[in-house]
PDB file of N, CA and C in Angstrom:
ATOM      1  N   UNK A   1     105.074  70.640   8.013  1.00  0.00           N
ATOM      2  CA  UNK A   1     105.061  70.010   6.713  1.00  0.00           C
ATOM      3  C   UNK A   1     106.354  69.219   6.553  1.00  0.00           C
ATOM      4  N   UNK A   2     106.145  68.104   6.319  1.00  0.00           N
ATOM      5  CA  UNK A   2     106.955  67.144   5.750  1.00  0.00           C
ATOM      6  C   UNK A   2     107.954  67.506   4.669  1.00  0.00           C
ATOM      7  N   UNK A   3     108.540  68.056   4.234  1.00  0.00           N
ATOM      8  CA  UNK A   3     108.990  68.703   3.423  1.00  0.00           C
ATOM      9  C   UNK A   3     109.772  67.617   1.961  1.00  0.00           C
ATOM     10  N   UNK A   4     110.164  66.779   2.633  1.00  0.00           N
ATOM     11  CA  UNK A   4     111.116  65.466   1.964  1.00  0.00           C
ATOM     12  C   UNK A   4     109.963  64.242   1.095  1.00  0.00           C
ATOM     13  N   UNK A   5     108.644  65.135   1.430  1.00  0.00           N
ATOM     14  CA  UNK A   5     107.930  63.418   1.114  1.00  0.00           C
ATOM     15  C   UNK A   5     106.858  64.215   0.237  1.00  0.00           C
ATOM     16  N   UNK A   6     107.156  65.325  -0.438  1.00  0.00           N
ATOM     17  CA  UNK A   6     106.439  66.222  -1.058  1.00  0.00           C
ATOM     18  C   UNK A   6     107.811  66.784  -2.286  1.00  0.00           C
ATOM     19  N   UNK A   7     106.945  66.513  -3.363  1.00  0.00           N
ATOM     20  CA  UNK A   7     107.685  66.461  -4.893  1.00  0.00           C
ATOM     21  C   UNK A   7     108.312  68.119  -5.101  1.00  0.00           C
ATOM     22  N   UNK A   8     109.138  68.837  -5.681  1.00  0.00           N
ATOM     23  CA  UNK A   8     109.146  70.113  -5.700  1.00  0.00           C
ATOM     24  C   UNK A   8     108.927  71.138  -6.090  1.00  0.00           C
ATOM     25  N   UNK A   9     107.876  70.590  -6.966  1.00  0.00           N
ATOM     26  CA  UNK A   9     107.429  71.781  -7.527  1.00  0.00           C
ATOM     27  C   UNK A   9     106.142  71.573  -6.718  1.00  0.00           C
ATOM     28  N   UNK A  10     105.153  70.809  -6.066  1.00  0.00           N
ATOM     29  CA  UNK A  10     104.439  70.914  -5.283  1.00  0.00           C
ATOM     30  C   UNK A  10     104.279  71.940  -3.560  1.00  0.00           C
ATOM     31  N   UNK A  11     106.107  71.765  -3.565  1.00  0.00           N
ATOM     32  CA  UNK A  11     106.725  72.105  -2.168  1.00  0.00           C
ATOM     33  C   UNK A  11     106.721  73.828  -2.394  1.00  0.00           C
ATOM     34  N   UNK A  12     107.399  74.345  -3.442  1.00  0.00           N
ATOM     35  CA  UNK A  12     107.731  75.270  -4.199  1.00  0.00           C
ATOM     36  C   UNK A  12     106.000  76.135  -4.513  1.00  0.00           C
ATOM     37  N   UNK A  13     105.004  75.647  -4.961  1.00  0.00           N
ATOM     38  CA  UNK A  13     103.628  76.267  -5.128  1.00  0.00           C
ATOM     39  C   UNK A  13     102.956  76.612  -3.829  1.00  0.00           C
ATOM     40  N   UNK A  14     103.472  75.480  -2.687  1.00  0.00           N
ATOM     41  CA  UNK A  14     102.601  75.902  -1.578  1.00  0.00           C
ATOM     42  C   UNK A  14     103.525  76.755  -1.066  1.00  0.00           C
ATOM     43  N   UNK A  15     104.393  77.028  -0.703  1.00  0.00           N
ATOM     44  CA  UNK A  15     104.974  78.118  -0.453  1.00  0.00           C
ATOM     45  C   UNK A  15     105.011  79.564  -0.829  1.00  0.00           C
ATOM     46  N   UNK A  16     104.588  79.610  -2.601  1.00  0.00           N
ATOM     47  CA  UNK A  16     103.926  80.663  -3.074  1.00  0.00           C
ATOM     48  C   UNK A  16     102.542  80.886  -2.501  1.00  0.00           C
ATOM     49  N   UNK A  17     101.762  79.988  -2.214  1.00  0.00           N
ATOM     50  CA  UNK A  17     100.406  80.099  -1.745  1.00  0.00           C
ATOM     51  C   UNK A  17     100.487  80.580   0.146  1.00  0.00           C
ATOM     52  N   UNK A  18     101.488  80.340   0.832  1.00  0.00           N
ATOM     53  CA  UNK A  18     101.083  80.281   1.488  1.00  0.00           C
ATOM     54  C   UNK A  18     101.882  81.965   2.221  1.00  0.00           C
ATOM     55  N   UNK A  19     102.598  82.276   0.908  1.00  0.00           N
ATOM     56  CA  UNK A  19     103.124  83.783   1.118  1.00  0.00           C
ATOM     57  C   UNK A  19     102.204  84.981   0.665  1.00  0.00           C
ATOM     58  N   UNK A  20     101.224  84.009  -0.137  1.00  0.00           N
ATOM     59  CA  UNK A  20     100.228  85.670  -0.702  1.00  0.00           C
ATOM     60  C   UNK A  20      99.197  84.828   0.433  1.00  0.00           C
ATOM     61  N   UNK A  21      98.821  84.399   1.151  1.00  0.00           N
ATOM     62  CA  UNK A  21      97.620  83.974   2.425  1.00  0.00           C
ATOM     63  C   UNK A  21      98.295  85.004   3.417  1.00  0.00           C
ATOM     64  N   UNK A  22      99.611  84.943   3.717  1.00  0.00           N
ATOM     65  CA  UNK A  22     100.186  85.694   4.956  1.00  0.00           C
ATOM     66  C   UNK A  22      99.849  85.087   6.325  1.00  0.00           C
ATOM     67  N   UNK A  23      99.758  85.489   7.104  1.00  0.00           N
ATOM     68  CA  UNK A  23      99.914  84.852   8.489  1.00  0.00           C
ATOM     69  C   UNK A  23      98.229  84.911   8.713  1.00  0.00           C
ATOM     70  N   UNK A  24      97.556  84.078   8.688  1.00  0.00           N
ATOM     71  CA  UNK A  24      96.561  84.134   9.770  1.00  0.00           C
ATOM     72  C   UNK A  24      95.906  83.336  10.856  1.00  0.00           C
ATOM     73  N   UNK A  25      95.573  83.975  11.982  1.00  0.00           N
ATOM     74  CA  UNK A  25      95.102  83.147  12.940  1.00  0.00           C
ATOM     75  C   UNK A  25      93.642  83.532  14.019  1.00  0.00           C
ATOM     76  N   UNK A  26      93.730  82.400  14.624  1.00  0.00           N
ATOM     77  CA  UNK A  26      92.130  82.607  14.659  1.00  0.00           C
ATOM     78  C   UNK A  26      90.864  82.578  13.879  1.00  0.00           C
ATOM     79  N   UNK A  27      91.093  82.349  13.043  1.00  0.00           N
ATOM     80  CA  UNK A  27      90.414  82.208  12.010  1.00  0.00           C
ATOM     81  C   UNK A  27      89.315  80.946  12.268  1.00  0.00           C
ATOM     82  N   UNK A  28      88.256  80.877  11.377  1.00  0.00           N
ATOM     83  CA  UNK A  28      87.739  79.603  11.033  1.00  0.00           C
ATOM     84  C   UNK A  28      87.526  79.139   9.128  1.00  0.00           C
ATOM     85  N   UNK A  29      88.334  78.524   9.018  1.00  0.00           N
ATOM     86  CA  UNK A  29      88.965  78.817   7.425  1.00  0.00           C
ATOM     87  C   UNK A  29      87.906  76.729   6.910  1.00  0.00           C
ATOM     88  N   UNK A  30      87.656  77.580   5.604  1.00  0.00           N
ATOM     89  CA  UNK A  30      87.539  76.260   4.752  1.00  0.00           C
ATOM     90  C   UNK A  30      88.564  75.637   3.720  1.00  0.00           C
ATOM     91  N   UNK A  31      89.020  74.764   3.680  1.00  0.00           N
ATOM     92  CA  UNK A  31      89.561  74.546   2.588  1.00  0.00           C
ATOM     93  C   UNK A  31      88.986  73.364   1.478  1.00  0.00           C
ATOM     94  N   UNK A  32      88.582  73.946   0.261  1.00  0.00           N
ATOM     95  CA  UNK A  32      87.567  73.442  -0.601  1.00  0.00           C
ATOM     96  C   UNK A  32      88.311  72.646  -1.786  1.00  0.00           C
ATOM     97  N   UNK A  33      88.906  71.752  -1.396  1.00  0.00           N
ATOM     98  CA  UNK A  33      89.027  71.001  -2.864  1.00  0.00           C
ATOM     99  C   UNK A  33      90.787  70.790  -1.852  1.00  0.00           C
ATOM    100  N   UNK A  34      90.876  69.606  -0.720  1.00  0.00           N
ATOM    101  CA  UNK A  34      92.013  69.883   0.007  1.00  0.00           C
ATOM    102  C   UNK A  34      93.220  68.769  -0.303  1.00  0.00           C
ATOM    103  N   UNK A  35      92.541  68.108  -1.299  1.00  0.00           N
ATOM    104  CA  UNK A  35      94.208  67.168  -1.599  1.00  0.00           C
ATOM    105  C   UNK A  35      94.458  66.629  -0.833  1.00  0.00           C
ATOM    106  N   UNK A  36      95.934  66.462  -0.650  1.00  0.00           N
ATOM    107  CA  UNK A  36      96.055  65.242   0.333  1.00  0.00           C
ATOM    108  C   UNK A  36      96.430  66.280   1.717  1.00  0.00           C
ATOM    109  N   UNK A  37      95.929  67.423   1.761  1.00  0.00           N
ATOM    110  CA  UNK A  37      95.835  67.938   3.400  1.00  0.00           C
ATOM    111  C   UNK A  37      96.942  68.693   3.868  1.00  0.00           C
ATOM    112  N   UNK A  38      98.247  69.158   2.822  1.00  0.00           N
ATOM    113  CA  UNK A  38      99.201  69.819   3.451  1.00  0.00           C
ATOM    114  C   UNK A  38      98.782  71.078   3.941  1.00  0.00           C
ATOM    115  N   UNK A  39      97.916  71.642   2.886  1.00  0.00           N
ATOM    116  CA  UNK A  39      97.746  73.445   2.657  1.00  0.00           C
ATOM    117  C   UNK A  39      96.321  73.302   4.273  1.00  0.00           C
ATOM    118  N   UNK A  40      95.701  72.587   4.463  1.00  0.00           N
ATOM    119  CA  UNK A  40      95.031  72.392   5.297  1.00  0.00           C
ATOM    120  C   UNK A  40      95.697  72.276   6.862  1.00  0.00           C
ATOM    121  N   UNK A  41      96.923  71.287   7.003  1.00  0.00           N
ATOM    122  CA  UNK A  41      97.372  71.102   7.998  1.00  0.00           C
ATOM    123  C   UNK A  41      97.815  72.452   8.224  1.00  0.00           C
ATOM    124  N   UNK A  42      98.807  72.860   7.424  1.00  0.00           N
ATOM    125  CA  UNK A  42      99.793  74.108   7.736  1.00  0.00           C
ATOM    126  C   UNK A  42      98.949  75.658   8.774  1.00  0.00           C
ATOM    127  N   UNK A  43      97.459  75.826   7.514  1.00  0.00           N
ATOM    128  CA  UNK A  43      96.288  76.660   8.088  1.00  0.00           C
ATOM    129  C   UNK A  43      95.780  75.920   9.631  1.00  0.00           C
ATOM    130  N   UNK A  44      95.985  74.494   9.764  1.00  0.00           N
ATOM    131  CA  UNK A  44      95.562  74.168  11.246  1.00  0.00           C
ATOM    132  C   UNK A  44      96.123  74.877  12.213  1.00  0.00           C
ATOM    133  N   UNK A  45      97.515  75.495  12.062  1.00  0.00           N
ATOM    134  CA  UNK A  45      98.286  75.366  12.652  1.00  0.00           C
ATOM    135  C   UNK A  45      97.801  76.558  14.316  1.00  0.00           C
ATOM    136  N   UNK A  46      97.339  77.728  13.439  1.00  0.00           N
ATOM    137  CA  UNK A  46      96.563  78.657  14.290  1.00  0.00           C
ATOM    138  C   UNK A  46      95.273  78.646  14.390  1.00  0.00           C
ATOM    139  N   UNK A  47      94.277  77.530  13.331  1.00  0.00           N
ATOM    140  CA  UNK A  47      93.108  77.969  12.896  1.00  0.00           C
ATOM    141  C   UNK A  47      92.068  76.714  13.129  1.00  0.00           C
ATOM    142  N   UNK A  48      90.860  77.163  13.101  1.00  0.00           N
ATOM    143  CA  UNK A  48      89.969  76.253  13.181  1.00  0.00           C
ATOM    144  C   UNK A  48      89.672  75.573  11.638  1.00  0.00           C
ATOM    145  N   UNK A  49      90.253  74.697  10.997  1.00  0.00           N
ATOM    146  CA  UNK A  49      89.739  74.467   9.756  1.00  0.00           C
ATOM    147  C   UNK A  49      89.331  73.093   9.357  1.00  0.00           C
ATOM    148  N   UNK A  50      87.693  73.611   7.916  1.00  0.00           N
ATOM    149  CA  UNK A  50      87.131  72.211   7.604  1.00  0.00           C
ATOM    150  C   UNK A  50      87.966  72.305   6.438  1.00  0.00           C
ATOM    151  N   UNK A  51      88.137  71.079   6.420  1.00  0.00           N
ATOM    152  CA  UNK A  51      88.442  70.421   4.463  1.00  0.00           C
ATOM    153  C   UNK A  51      87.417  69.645   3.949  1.00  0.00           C
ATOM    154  N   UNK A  52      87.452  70.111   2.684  1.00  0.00           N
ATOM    155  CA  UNK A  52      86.501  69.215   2.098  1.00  0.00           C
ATOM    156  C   UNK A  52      87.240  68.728   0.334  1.00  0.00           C
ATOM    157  N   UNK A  53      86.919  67.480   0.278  1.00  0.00           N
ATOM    158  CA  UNK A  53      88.072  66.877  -0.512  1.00  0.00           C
ATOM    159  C   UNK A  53      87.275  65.479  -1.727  1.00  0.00           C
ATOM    160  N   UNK A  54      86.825  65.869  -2.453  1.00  0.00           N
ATOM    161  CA  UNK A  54      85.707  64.449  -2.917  1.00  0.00           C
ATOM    162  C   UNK A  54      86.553  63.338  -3.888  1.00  0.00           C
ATOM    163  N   UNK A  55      88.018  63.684  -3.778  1.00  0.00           N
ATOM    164  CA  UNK A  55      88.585  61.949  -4.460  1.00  0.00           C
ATOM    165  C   UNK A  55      89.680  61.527  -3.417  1.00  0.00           C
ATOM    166  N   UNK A  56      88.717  60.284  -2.292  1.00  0.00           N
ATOM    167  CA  UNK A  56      89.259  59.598  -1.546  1.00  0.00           C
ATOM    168  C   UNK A  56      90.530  59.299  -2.167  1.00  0.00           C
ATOM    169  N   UNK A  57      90.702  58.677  -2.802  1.00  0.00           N
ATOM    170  CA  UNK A  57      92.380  58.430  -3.105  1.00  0.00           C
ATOM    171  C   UNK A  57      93.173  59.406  -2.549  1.00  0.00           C
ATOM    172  N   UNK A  58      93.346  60.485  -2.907  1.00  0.00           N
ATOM    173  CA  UNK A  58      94.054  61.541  -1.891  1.00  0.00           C
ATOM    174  C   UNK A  58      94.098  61.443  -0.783  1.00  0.00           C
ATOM    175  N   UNK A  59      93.377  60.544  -0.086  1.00  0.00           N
ATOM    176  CA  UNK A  59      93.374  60.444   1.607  1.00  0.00           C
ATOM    177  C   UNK A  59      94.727  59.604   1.743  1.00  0.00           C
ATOM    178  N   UNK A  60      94.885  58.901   0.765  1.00  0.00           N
ATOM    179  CA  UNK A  60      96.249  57.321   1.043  1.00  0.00           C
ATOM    180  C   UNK A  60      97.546  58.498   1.379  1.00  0.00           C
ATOM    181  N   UNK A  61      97.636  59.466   0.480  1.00  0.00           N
ATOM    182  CA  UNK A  61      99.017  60.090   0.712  1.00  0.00           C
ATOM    183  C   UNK A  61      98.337  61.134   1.647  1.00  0.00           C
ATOM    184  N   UNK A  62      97.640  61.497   2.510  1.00  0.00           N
ATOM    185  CA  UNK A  62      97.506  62.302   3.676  1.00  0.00           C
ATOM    186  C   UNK A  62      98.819  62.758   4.388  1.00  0.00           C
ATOM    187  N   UNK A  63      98.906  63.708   4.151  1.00  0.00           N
ATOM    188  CA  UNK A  63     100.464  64.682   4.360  1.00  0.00           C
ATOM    189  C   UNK A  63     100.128  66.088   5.600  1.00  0.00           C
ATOM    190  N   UNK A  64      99.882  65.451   6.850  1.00  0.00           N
ATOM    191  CA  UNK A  64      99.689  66.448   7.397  1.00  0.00           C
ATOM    192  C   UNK A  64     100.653  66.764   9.315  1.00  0.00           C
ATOM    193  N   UNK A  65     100.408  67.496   9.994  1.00  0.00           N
ATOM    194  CA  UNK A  65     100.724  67.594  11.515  1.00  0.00           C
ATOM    195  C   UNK A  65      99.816  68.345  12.296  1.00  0.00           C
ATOM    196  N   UNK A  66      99.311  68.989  12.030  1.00  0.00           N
ATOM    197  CA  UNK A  66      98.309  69.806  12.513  1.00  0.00           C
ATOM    198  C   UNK A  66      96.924  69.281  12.371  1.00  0.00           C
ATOM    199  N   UNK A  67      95.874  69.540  13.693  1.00  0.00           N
ATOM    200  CA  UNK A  67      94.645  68.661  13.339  1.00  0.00           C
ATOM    201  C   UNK A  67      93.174  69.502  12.615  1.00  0.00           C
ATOM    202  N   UNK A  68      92.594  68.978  11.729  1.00  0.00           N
ATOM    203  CA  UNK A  68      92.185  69.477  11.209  1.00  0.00           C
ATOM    204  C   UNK A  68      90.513  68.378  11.023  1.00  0.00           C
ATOM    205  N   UNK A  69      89.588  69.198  10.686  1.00  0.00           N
ATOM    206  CA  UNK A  69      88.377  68.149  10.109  1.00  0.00           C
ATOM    207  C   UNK A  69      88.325  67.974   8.828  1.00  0.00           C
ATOM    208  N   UNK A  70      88.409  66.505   8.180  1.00  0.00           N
ATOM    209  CA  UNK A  70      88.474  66.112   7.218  1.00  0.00           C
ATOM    210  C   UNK A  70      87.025  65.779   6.517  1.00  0.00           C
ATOM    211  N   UNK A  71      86.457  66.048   5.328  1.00  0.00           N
ATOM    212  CA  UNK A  71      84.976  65.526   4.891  1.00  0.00           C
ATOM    213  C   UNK A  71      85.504  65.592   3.494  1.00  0.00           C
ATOM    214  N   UNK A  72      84.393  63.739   3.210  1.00  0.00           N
ATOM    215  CA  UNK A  72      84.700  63.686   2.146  1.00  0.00           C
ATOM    216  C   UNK A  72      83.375  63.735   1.028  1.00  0.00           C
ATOM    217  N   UNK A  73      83.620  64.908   0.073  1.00  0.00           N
ATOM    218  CA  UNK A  73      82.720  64.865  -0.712  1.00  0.00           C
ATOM    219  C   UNK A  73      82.616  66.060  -1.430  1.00  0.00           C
ATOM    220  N   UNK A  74      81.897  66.918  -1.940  1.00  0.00           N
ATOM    221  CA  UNK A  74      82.333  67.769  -3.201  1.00  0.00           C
ATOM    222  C   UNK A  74      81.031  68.396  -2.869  1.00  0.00           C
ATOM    223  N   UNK A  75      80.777  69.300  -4.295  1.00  0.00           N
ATOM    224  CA  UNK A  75      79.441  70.428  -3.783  1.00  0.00           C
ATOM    225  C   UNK A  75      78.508  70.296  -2.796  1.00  0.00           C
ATOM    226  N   UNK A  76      77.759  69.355  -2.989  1.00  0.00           N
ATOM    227  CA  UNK A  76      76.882  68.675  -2.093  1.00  0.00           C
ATOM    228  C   UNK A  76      77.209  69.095  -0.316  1.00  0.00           C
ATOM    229  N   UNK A  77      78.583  68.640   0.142  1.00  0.00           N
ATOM    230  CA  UNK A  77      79.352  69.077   1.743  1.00  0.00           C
ATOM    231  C   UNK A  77      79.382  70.597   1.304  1.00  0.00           C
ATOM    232  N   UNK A  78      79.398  71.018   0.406  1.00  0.00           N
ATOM    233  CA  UNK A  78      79.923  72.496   0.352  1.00  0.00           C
ATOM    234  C   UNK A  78      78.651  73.224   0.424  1.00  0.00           C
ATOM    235  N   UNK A  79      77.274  72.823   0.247  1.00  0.00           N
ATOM    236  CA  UNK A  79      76.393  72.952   0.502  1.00  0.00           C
ATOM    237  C   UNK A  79      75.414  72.941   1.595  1.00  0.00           C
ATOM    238  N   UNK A  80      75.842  72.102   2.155  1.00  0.00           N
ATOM    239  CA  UNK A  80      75.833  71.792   4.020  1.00  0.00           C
ATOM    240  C   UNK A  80      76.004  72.646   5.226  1.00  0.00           C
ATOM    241  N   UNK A  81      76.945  73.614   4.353  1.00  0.00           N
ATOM    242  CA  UNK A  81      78.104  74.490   5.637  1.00  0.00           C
ATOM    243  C   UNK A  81      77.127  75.751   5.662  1.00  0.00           C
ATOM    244  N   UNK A  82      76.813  76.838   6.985  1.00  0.00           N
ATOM    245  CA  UNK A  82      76.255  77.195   7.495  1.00  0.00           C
ATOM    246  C   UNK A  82      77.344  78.460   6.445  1.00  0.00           C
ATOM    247  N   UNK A  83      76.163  79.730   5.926  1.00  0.00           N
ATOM    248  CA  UNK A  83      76.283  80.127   5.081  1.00  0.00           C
ATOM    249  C   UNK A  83      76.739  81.322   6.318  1.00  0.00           C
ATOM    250  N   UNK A  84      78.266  81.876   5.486  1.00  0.00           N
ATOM    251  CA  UNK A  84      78.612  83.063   5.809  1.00  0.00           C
ATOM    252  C   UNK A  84      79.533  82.598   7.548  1.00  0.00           C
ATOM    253  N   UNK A  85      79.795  81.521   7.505  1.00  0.00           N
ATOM    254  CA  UNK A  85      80.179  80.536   8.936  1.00  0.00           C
ATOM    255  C   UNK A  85      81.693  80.712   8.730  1.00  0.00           C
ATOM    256  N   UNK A  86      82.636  80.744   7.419  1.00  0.00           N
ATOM    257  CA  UNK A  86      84.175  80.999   7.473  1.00  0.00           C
ATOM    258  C   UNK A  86      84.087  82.263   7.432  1.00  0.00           C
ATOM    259  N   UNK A  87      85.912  82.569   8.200  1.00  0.00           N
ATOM    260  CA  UNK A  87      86.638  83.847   7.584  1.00  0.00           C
ATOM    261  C   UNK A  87      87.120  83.877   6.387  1.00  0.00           C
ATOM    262  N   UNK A  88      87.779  82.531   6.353  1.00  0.00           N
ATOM    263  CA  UNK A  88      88.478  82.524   5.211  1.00  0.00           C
ATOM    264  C   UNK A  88      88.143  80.939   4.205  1.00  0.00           C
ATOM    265  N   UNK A  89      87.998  81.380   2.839  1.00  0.00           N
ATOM    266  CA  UNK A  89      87.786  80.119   2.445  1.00  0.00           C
ATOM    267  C   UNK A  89      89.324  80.199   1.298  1.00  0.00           C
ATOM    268  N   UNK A  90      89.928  78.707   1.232  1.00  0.00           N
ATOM    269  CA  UNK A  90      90.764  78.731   0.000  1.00  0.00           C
ATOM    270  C   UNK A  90      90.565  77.498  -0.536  1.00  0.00           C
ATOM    271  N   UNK A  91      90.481  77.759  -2.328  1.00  0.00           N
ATOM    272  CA  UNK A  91      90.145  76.966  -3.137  1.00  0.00           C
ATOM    273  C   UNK A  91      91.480  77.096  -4.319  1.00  0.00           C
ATOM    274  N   UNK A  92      92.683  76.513  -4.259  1.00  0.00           N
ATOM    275  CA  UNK A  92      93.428  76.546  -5.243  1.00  0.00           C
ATOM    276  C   UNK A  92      93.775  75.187  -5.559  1.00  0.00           C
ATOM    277  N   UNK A  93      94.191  75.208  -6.959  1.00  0.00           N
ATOM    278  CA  UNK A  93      94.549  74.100  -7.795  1.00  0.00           C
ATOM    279  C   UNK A  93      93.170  72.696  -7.493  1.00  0.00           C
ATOM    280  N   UNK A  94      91.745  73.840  -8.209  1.00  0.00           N
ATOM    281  CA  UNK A  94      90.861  72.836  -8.289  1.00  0.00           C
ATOM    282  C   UNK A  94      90.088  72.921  -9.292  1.00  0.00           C
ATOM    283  N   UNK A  95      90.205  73.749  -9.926  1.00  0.00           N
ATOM    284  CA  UNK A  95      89.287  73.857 -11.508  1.00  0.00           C
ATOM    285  C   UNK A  95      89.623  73.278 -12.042  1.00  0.00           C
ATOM    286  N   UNK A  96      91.001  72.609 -12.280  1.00  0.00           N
ATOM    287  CA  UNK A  96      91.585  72.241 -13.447  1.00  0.00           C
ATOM    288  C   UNK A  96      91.167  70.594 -13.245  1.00  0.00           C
ATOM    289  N   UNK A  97      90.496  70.274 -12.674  1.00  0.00           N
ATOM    290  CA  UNK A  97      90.316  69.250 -12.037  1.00  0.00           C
ATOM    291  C   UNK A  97      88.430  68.947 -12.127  1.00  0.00           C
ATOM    292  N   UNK A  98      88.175  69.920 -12.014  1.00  0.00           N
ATOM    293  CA  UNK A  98      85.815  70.325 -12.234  1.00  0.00           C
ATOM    294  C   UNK A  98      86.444  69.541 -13.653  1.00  0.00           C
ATOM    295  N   UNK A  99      84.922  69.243 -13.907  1.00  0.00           N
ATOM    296  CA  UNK A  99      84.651  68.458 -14.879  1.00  0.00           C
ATOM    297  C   UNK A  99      83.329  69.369 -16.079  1.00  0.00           C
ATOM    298  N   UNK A 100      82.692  70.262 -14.849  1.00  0.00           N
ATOM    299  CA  UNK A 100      81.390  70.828 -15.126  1.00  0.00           C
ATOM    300  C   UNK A 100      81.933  72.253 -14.290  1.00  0.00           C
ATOM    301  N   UNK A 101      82.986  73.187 -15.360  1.00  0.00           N
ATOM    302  CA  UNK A 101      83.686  74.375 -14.384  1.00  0.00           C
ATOM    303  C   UNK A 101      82.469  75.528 -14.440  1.00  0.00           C
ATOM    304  N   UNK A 102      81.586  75.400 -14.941  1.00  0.00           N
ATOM    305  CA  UNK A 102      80.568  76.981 -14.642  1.00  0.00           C
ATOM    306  C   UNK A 102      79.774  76.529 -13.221  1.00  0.00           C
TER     307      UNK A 102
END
C-alpha cells in the first residue's frame, strides 16, 4: 500500500480493518463494494481475491500492488458468484453508500 497517496483518516480505518481481519492466507476472499482496491490489493497479497465495485469512477484512483480480479457492477455480479465459493467475504464502508439498504 501506497501509503503517501492515501488521505489519513482513510490510511488510519484500513488499518483498523485490517487488524480485526488478522492474517489470512490461502484463502479465496470476496471483496464486495471494493473502492478504489487498497483493502483488496493488501488481501491479494496471500489470497485468491474477486472485487466487485459498481461506481467506475473509483477505478481512476485505483490504489493497488498486489493482483487481484476486478468486476464492475453491484448485486447483479454478486449474484453470479457460485454460492458458498468464498472463505471469506468483506463488505465495509458500503451501506452508507446503498441507496435501497434492506
Amino acid at each position: 500500500m501506497n501509503e503517501k497517496t492515501i488521505p489519513t483518516w482513510e490510511l488510519l480505518q484500513k488499518r483498523i480493518t485490517y487488524k480485526q481481519l488478522g492474517r489470512i492466507k490461502n484463502k479465496r476472499i470476496l471483496d464486495f463494494g471494493s473502492g478504489n482496491g487498497v483493502m483488496s490489493s493488501y488481501l491479494a497479497k496471500d489470497n485468491e481475491v474477486i472485487a466487485i465495485e459498481p461506481n467506475q469512477n473509483m477505478f481512476k484512483d485505483m490504489l493497488y500492488q498486489n493482483s487481484f480480479i476486478q468486476i464492475i457492477g453491484g448485486l447483479e455480479e454478486l449474484r453470479k458468484q457460485t454460492k458458498e465459493s468464498f472463505d471469506v467475504i468483506v463488505c465495509h464502508n458500503v451501506l452508507e453508500y446503498a441507496q435501497c439498504r434492506e
